[in-house]
N, C-alpha and C. Protein backbone atom coordinates (compact mmCIF):
# COMPACT_ATOMS: atom_id res chain seq x y z
N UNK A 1 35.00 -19.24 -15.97
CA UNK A 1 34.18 -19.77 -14.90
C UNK A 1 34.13 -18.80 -13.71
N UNK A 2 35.22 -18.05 -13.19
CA UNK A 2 34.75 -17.26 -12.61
C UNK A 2 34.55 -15.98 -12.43
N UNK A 3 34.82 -15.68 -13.72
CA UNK A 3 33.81 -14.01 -13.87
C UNK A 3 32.45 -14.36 -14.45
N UNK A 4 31.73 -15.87 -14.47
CA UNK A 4 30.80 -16.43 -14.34
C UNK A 4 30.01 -15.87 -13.19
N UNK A 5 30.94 -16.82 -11.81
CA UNK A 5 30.58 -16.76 -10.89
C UNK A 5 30.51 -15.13 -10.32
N UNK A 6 31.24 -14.67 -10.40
CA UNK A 6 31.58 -13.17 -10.04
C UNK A 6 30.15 -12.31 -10.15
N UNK A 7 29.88 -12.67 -11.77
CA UNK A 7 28.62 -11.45 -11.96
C UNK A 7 27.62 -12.53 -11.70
N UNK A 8 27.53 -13.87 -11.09
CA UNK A 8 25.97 -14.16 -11.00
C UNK A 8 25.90 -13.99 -9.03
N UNK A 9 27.00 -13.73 -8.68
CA UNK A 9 26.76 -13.25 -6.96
C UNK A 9 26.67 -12.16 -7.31
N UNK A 10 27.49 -10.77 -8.30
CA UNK A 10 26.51 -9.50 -7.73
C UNK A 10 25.27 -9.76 -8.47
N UNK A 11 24.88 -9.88 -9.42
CA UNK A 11 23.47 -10.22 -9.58
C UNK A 11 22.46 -10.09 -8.54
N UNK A 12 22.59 -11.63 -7.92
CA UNK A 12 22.09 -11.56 -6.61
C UNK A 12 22.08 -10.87 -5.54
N UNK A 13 22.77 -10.20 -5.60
CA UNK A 13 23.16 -9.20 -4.60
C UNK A 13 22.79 -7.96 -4.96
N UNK A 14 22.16 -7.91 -5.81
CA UNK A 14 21.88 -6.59 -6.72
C UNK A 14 20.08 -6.85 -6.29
N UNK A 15 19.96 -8.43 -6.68
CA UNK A 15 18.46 -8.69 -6.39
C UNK A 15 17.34 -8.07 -5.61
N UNK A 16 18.94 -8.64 -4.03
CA UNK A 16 18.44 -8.57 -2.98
C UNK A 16 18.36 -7.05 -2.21
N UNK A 17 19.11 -6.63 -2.86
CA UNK A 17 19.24 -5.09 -2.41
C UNK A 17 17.91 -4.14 -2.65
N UNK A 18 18.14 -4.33 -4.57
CA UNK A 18 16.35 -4.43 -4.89
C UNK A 18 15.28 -4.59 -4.14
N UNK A 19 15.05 -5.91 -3.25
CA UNK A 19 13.97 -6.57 -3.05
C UNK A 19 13.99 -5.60 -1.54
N UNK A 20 14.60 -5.34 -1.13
CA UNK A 20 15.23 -4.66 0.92
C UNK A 20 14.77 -3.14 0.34
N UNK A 21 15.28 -2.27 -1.19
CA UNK A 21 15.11 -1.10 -1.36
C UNK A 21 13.20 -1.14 -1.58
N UNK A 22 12.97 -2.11 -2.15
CA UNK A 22 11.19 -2.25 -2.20
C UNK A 22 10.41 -2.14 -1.20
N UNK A 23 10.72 -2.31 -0.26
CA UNK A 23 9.89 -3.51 0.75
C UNK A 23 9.17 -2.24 1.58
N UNK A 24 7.82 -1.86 0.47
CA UNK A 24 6.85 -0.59 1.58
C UNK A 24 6.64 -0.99 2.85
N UNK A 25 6.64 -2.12 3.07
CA UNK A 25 5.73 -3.24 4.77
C UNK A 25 6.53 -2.77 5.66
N UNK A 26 8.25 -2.89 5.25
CA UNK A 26 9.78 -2.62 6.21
C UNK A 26 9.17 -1.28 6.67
N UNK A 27 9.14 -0.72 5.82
CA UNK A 27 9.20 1.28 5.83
C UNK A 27 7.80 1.50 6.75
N UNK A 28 7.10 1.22 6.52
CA UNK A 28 5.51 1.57 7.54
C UNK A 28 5.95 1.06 8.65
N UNK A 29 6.41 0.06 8.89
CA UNK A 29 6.81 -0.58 10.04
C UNK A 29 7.51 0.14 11.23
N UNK A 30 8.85 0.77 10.57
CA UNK A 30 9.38 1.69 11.22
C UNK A 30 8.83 2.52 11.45
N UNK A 31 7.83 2.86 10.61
CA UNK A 31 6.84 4.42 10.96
C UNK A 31 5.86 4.26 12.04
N UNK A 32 5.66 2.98 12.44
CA UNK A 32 4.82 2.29 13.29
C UNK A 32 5.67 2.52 14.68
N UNK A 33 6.64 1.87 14.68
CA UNK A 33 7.35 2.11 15.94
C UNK A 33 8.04 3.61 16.15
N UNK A 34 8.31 4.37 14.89
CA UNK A 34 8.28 5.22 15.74
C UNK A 34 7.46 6.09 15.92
N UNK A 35 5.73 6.14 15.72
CA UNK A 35 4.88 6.92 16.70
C UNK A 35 5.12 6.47 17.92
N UNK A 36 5.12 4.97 17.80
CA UNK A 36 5.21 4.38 19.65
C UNK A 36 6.38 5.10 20.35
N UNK A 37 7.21 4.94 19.90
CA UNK A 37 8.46 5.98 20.70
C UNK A 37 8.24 7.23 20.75
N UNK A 38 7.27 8.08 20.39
CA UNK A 38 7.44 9.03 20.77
C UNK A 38 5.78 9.48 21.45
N UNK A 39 5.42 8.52 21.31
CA UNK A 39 3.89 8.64 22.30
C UNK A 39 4.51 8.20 23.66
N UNK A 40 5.37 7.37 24.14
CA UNK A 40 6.17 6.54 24.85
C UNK A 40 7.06 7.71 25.38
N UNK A 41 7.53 8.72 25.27
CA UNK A 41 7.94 9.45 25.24
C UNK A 41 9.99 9.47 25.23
N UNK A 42 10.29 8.09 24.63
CA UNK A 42 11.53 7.65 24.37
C UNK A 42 12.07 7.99 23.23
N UNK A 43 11.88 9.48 22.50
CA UNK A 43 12.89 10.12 21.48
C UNK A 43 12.28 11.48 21.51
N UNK A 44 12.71 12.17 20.98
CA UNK A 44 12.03 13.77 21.34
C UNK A 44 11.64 13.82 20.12
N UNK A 45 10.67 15.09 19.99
CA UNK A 45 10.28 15.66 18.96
C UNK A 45 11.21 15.86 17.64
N UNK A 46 12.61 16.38 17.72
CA UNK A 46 13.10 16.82 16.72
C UNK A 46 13.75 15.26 15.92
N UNK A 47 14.08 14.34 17.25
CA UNK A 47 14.44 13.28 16.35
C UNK A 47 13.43 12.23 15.59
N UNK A 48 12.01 12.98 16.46
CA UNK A 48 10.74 11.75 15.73
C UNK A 48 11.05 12.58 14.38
N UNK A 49 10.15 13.91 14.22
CA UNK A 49 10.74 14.49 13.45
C UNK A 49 11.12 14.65 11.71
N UNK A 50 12.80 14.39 12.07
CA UNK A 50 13.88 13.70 11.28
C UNK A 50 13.73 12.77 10.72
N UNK A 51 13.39 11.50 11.61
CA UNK A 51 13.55 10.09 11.24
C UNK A 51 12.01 10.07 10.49
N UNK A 52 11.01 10.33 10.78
CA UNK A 52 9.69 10.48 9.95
C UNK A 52 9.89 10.90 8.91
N UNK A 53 10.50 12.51 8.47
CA UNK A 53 11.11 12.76 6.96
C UNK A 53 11.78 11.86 6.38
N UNK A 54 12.52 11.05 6.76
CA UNK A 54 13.36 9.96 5.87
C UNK A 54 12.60 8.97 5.74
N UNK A 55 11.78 8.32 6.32
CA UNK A 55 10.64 6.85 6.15
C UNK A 55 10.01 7.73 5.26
N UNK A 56 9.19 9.18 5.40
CA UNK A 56 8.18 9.27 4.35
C UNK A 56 8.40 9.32 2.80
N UNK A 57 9.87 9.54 2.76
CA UNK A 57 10.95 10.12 1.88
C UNK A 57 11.10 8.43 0.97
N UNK A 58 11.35 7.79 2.37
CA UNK A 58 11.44 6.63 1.11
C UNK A 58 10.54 5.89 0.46
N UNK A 59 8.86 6.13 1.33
CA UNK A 59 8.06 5.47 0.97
C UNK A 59 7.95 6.50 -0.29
N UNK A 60 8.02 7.55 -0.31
CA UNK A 60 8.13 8.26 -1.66
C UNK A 60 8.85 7.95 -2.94
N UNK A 61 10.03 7.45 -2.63
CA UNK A 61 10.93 7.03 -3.43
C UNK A 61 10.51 5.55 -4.26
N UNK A 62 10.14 4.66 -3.16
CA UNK A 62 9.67 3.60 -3.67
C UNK A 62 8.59 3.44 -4.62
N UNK A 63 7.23 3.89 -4.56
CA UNK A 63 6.05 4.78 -4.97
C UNK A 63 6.55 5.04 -6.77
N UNK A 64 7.78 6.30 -6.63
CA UNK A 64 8.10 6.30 -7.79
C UNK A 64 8.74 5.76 -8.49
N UNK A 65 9.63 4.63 -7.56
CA UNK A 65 10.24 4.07 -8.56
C UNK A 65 9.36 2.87 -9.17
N UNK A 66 7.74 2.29 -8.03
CA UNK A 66 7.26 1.31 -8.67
C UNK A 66 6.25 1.75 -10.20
N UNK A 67 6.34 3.30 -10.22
CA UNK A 67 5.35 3.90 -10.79
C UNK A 67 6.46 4.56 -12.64
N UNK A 68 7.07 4.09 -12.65
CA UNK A 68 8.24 4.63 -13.46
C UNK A 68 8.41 3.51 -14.71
């Protein structure tokens, strides 16, 4: 009963991680706020940057993993 329970919480937890690693809407979102921060002029260039390579990076990632 509870290495039942055991693997049907990571399961779920596996789900949900899934469903958070999917979520293109999350990822644009952030890409949304941060043009505003840096039109706003509240992060500099090198850290818009940075943080833009990693959102585009994951919308990349996602892309292939829905395409796989």
């Amino acid at each position: 009963m509870l290495l039942k329970s055991v693997y049907l919480l990571g399961k779920k937890i596996h789900e949900m991680a899934m469903e958070e690693f999917l979520d293109e809407d999350r990822v644009r979102e952030e890409l949304k706020e941060l043009y505003v921060l840096l039109e706003a002029g509240k992060i500099s260039e090198e850290k818009f940057e940075s943080r833009e390579e990693e959102l585009v990076g994951r919308l990349e990632e996602i892309e292939s993993y829905k395409n796989s």
